[in-house]
C-alpha atoms as a PDB file:
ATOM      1  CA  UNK A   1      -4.840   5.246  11.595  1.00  0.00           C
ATOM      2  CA  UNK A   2      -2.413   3.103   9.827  1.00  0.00           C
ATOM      3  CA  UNK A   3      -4.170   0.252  11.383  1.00  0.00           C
ATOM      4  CA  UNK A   4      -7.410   1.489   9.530  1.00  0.00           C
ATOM      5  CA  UNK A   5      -5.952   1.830   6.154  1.00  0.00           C
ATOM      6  CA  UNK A   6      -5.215  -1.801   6.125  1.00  0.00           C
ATOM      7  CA  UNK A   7      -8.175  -2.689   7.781  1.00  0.00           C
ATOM      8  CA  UNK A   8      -9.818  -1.222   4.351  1.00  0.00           C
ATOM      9  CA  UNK A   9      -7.957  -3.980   2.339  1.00  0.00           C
ATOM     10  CA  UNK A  10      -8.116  -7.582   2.994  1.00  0.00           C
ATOM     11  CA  UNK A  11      -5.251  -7.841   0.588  1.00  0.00           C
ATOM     12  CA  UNK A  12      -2.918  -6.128   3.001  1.00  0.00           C
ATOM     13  CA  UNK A  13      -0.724  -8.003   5.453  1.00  0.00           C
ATOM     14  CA  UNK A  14       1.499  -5.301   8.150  1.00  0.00           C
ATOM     15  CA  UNK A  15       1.544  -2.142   7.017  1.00  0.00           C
ATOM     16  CA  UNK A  16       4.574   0.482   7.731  1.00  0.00           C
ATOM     17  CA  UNK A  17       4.082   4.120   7.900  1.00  0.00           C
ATOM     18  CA  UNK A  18       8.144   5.818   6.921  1.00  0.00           C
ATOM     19  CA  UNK A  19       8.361   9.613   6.973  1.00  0.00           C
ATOM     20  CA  UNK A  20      11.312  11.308   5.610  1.00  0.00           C
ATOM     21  CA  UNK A  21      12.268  14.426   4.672  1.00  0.00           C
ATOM     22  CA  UNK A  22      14.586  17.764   6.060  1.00  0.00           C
ATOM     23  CA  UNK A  23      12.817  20.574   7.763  1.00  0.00           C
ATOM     24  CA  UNK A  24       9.300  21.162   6.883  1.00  0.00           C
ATOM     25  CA  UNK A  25       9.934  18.835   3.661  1.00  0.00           C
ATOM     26  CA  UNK A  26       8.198  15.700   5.596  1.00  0.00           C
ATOM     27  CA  UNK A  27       7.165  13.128   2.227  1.00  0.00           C
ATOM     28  CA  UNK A  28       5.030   9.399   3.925  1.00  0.00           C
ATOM     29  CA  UNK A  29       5.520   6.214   2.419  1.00  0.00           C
ATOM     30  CA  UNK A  30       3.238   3.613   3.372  1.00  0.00           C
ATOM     31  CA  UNK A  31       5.062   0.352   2.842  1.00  0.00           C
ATOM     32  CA  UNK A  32       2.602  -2.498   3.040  1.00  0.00           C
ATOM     33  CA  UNK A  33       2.750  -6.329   2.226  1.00  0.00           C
ATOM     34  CA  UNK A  34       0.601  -7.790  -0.114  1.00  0.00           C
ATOM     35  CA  UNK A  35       1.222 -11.590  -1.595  1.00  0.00           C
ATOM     36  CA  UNK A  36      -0.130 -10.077  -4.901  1.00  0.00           C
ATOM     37  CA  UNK A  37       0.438  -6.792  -6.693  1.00  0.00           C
ATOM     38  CA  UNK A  38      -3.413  -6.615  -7.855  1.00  0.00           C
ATOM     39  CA  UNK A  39      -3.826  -3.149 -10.472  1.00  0.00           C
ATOM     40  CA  UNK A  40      -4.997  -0.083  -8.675  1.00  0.00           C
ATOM     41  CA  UNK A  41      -4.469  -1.592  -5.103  1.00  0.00           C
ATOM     42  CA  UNK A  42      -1.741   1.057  -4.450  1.00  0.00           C
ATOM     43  CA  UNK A  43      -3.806   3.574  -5.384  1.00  0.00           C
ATOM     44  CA  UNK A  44      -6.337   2.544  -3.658  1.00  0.00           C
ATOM     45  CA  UNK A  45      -4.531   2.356  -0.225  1.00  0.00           C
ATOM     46  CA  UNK A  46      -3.372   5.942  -1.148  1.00  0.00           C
ATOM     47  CA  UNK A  47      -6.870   6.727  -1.097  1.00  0.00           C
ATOM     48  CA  UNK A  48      -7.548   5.030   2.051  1.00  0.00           C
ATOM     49  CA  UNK A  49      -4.550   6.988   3.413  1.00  0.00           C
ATOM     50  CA  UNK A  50      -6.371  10.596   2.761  1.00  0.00           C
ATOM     51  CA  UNK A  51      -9.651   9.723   3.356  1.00  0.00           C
ATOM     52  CA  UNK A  52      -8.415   8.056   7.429  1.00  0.00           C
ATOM     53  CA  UNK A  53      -5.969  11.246   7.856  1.00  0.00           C
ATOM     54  CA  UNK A  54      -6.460  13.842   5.311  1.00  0.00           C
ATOM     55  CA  UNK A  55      -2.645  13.884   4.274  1.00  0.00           C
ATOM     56  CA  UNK A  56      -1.023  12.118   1.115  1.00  0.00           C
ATOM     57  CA  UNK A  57       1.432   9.275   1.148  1.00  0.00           C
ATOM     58  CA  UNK A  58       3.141   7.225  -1.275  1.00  0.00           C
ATOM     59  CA  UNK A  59       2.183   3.563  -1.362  1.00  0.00           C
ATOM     60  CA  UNK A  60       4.926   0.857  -1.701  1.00  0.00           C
ATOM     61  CA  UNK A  61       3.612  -2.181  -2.281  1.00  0.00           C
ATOM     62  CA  UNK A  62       6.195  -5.186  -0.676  1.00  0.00           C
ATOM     63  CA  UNK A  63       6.479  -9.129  -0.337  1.00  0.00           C
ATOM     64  CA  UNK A  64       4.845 -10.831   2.282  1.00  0.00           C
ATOM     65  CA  UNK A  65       7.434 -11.004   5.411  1.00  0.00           C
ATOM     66  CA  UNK A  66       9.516  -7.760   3.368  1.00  0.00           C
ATOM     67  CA  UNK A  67       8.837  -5.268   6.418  1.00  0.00           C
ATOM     68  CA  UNK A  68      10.882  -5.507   9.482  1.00  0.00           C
ATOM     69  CA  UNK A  69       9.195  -7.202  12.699  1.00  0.00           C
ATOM     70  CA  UNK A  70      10.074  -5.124  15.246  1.00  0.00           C
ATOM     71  CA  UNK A  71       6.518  -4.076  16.419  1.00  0.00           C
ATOM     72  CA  UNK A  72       7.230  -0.459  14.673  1.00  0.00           C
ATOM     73  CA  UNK A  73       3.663   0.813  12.778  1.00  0.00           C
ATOM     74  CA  UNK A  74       5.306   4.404  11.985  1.00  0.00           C
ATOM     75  CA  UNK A  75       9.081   5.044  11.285  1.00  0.00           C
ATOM     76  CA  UNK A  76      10.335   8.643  11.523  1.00  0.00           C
ATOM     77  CA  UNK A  77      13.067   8.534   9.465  1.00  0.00           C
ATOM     78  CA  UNK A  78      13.757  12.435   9.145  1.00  0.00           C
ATOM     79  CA  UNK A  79      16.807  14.251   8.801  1.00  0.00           C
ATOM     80  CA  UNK A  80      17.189  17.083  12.071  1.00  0.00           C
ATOM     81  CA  UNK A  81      20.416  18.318  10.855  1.00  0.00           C
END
């Protein structure tokens, strides 16, 4: 799915899908990389993002080679304590 989001937008390099959050508290960022911050392309990934999985996410728009490289498409970054 996060695959298909940037699919939707040539302007979008690797994409990153982070979930955080304590309990049932979960919040998504989708971190991608785009070589230009063009106006309304994070809301327009956001978009993308509800219309592939019917959930919301933040959008974080990052440099090109920003994102880590270590094959990871979706980061679970949650607290279980």
């Amino acid at each position: 799915q996060v695959a298909e989001v940037a699919r939707r937008h040539p302007e979008v390099g690797r994409a990153r899908l982070v979930v955080k959050g304590e309990m049932a508290n979960d919040r998504m960022t989708l971190k991608v990389e785009v070589a230009s911050h063009a106006d309304g392309l994070a809301a327009a990934v956001a978009a993308s993002v509800r219309d592939v999985t019917k959930l919301r996410a933040d959008v974080l728009l990052a440099a090109p080679g920003s994102l880590p490289n270590d094959g990871k498409v979706i980061e679970d970054a949650r607290s279980y304590s």
